[in-house]
PDB file of N, CA and C in Angstrom:
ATOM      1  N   UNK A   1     108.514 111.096  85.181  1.00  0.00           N
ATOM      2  CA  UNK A   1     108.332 111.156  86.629  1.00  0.00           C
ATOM      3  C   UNK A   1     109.592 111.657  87.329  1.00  0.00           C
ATOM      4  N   UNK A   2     110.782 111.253  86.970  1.00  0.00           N
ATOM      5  CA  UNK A   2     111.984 111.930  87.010  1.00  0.00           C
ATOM      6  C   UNK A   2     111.703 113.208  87.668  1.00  0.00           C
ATOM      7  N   UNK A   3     111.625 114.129  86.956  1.00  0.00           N
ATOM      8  CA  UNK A   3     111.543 115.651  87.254  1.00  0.00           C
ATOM      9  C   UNK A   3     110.640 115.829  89.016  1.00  0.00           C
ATOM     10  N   UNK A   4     108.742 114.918  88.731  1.00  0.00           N
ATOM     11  CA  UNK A   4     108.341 115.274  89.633  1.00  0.00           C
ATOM     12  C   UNK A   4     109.245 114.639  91.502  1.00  0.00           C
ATOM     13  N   UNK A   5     109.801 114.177  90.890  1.00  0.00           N
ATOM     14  CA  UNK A   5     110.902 113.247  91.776  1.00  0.00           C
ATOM     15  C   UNK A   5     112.133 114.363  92.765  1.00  0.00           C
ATOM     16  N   UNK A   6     112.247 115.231  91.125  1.00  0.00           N
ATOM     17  CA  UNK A   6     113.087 116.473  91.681  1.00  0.00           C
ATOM     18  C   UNK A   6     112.360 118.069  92.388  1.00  0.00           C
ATOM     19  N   UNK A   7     111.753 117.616  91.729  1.00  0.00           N
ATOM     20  CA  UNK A   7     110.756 118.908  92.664  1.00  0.00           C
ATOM     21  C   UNK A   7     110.570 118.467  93.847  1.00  0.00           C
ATOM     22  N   UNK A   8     109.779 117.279  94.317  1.00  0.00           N
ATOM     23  CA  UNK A   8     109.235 117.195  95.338  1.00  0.00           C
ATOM     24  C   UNK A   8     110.648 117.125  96.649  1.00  0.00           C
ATOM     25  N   UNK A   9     111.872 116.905  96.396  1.00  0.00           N
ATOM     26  CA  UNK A   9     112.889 116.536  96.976  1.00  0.00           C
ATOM     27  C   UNK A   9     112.957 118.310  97.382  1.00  0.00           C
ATOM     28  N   UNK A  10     113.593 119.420  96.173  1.00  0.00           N
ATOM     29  CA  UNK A  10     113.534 120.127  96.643  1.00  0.00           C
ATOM     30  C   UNK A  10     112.579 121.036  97.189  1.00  0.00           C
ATOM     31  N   UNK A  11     111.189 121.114  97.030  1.00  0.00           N
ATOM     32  CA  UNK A  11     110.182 121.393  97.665  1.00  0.00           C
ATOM     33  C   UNK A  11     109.594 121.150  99.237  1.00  0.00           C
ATOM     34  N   UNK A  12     110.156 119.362  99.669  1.00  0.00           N
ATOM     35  CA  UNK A  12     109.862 118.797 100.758  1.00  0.00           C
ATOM     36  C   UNK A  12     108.508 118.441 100.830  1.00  0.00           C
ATOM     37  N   UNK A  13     108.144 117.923  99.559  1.00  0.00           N
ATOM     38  CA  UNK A  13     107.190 117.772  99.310  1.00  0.00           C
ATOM     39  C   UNK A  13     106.718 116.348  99.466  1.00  0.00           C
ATOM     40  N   UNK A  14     105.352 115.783  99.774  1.00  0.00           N
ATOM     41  CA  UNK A  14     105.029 114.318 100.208  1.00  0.00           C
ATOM     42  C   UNK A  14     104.723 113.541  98.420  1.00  0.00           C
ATOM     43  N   UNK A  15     104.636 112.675  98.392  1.00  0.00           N
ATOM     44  CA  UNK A  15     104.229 112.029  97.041  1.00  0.00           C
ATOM     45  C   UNK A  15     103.720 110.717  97.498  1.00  0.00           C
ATOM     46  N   UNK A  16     102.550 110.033  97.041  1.00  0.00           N
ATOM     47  CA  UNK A  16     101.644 109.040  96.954  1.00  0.00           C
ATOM     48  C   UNK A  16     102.412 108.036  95.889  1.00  0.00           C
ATOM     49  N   UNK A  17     103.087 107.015  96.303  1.00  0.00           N
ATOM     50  CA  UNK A  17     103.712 106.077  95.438  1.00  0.00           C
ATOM     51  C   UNK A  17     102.961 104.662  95.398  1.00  0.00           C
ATOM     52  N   UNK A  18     103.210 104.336  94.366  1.00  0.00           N
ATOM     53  CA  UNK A  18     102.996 102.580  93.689  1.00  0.00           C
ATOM     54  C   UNK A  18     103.739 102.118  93.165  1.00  0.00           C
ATOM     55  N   UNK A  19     104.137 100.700  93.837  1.00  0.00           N
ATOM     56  CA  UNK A  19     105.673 100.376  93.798  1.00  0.00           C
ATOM     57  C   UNK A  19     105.786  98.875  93.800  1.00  0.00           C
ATOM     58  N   UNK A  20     106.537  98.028  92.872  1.00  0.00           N
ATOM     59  CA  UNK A  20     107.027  96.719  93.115  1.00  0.00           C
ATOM     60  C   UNK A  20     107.887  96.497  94.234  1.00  0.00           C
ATOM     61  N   UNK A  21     107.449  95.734  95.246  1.00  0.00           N
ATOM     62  CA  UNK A  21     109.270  95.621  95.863  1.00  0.00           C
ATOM     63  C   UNK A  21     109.476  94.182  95.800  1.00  0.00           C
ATOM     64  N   UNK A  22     110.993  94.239  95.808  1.00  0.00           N
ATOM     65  CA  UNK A  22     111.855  92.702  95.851  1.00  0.00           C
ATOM     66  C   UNK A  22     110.740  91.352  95.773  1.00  0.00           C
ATOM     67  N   UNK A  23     110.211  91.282  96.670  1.00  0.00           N
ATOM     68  CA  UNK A  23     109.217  89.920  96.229  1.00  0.00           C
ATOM     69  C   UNK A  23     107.815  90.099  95.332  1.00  0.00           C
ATOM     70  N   UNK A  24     107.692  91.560  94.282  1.00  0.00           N
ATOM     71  CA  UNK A  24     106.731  91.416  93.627  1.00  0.00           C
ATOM     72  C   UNK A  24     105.681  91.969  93.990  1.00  0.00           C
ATOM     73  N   UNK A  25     105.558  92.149  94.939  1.00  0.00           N
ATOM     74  CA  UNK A  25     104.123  92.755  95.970  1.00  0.00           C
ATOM     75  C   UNK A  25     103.990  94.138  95.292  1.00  0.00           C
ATOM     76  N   UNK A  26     102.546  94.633  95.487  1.00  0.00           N
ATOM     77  CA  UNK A  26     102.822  96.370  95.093  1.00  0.00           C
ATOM     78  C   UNK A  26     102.049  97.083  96.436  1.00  0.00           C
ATOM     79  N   UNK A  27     102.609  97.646  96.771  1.00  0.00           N
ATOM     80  CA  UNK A  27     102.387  98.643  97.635  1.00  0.00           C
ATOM     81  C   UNK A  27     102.204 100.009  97.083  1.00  0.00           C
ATOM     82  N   UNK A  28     101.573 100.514  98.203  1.00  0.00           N
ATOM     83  CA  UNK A  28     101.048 102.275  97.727  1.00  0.00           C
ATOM     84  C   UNK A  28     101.006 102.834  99.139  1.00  0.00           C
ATOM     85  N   UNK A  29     101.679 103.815  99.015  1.00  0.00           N
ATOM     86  CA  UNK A  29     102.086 104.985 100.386  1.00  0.00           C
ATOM     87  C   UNK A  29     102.513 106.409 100.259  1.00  0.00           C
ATOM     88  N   UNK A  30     101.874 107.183 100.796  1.00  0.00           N
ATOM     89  CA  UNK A  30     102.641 108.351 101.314  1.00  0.00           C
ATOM     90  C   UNK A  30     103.932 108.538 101.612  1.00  0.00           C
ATOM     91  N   UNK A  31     104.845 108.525 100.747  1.00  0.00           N
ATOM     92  CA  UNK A  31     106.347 109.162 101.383  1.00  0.00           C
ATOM     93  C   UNK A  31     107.162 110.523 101.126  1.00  0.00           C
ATOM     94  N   UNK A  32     108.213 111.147 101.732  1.00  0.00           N
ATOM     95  CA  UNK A  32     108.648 111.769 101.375  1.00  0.00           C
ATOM     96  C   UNK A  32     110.150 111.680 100.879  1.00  0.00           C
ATOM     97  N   UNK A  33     110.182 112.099  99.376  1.00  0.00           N
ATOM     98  CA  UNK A  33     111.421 111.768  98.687  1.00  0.00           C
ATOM     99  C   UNK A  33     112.774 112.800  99.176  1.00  0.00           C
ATOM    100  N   UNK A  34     113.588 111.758  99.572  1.00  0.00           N
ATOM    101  CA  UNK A  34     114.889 112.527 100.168  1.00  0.00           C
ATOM    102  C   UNK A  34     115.947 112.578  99.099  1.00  0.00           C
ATOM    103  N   UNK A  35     115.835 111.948  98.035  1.00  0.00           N
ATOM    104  CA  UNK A  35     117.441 111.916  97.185  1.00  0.00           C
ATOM    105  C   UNK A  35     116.892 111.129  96.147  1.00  0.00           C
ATOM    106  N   UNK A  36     117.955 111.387  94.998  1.00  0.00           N
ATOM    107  CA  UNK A  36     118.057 110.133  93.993  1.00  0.00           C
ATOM    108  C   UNK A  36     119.369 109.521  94.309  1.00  0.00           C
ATOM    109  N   UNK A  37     119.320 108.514  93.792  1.00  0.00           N
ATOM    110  CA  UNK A  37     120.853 107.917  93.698  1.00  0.00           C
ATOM    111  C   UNK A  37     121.034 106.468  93.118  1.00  0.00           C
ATOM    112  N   UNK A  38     121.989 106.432  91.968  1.00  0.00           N
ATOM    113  CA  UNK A  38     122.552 105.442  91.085  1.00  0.00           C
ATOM    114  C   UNK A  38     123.499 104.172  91.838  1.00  0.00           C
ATOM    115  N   UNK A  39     123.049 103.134  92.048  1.00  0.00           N
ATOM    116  CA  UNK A  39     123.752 102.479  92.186  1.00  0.00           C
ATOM    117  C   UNK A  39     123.998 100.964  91.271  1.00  0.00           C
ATOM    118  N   UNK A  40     125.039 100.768  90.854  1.00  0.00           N
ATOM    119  CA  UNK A  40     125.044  99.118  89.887  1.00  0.00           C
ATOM    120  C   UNK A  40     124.549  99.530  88.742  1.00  0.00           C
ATOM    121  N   UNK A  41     123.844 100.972  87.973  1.00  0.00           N
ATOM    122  CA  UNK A  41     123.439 101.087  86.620  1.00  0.00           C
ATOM    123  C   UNK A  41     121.494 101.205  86.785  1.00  0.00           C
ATOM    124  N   UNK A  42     121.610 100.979  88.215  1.00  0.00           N
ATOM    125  CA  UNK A  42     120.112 100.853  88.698  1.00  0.00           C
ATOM    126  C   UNK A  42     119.536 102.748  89.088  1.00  0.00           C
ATOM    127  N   UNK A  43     118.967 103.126  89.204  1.00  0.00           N
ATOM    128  CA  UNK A  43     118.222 104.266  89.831  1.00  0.00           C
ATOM    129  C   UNK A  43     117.102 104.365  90.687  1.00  0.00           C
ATOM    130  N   UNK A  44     117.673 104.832  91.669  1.00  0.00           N
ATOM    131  CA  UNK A  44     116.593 104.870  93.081  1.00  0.00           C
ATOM    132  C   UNK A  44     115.906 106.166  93.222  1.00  0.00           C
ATOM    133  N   UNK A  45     115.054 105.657  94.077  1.00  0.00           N
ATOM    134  CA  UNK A  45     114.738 106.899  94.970  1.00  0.00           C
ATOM    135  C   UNK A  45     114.588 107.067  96.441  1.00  0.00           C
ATOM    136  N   UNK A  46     115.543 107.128  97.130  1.00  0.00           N
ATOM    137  CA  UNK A  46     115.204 107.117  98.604  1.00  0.00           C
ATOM    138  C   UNK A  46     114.593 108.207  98.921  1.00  0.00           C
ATOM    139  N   UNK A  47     113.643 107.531 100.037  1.00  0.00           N
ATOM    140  CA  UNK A  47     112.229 107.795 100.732  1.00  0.00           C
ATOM    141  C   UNK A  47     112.249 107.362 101.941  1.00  0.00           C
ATOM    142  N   UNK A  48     111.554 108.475 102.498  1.00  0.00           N
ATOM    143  CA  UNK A  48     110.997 107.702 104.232  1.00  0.00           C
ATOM    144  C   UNK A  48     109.368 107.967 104.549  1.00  0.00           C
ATOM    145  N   UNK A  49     109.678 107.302 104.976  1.00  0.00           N
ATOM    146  CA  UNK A  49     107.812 106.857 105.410  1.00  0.00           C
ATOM    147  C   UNK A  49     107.494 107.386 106.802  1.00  0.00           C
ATOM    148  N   UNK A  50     106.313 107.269 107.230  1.00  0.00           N
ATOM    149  CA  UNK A  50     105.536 108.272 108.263  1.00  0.00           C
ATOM    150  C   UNK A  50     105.950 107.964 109.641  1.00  0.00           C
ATOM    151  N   UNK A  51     106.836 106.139 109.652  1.00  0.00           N
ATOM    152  CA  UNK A  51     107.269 105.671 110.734  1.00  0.00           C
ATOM    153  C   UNK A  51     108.808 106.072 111.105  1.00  0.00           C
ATOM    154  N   UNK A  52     109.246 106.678 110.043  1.00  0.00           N
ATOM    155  CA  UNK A  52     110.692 107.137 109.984  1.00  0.00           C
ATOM    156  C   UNK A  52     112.003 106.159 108.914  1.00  0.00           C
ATOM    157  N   UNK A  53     111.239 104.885 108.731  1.00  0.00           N
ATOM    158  CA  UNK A  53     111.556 103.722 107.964  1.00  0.00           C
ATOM    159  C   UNK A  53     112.036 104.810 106.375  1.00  0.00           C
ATOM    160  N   UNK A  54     113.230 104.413 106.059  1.00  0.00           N
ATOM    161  CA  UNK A  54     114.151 104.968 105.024  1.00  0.00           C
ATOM    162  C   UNK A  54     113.708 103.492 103.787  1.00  0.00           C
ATOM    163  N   UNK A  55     113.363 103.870 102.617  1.00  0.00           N
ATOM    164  CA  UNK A  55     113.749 103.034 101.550  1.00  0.00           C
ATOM    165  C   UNK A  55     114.090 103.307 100.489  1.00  0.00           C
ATOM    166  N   UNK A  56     114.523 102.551  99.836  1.00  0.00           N
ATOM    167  CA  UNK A  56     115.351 102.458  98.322  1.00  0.00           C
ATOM    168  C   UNK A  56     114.416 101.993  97.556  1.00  0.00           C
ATOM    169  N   UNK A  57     114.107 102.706  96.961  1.00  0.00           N
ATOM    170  CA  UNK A  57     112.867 102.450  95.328  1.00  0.00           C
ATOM    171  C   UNK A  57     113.552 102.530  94.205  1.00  0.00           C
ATOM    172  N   UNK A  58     114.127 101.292  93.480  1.00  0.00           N
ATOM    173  CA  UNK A  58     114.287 101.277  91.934  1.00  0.00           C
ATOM    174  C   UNK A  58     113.307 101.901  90.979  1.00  0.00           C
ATOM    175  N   UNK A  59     113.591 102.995  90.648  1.00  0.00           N
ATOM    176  CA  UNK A  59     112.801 103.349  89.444  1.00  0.00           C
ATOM    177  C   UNK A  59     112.133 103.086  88.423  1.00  0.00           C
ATOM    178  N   UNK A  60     112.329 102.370  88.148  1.00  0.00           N
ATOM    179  CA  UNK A  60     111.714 101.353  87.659  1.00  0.00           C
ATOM    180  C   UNK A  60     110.892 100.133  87.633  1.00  0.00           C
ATOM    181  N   UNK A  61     110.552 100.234  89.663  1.00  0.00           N
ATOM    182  CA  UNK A  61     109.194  99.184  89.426  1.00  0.00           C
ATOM    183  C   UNK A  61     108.615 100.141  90.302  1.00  0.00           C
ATOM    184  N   UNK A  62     108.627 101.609  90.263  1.00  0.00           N
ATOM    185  CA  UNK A  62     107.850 102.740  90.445  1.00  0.00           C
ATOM    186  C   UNK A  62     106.400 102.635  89.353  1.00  0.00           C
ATOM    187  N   UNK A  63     105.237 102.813  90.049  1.00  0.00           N
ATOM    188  CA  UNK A  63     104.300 102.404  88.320  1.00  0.00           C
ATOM    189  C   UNK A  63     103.512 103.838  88.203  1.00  0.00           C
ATOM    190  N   UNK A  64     103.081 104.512  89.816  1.00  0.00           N
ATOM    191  CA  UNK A  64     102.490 105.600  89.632  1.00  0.00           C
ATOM    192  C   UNK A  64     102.901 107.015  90.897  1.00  0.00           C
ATOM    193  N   UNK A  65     103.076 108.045  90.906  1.00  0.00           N
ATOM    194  CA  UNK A  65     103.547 109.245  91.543  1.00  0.00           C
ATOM    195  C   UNK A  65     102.722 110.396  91.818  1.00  0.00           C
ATOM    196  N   UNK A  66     102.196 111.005  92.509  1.00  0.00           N
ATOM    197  CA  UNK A  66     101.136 111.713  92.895  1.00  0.00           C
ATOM    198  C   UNK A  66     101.555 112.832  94.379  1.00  0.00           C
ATOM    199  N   UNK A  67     101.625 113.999  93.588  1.00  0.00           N
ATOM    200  CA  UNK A  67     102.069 114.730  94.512  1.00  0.00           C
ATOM    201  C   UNK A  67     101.032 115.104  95.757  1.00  0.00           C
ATOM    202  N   UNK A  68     100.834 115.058  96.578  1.00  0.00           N
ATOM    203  CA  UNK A  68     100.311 115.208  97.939  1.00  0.00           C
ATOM    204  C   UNK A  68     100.579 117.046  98.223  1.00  0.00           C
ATOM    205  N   UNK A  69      99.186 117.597  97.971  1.00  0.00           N
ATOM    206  CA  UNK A  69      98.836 118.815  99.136  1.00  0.00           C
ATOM    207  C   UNK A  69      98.950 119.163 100.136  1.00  0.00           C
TER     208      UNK A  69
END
């Protein structure tokens, strides 16, 4: 998923995510991926959402990625 991570960044492309966050919950949304970035040994993906809301997605409780037309 990596790669589609890098395309869509440089493309400006939207992606359909499914995602653990901090308390476990999974969510699924439309965002658009702005960057990767390493922090603590961890790997993100910052994203903003349709409200303008910026987040940090560990890569790893990423479960599914779907590029948006």
């Amino acid at each position: 998923m990596y790669d589609t991570y890098e395309i869509a960044i440089m493309h400006g492309e939207l992606l359909q995510l499914v995602w653990k966050d901090e308390t476990n919950q999974h969510n699924i949304s439309v965002l658009k991926p702005l960057d990767l970035q390493t922090c603590e040994g961890a790997e993100f993906l910052v994203a903003r959402t349709d409200k303008g809301e910026t987040l940090h997605l560990r890569l790893d409780h990423i479960h599914s990625c779907k590029t948006i037309d």
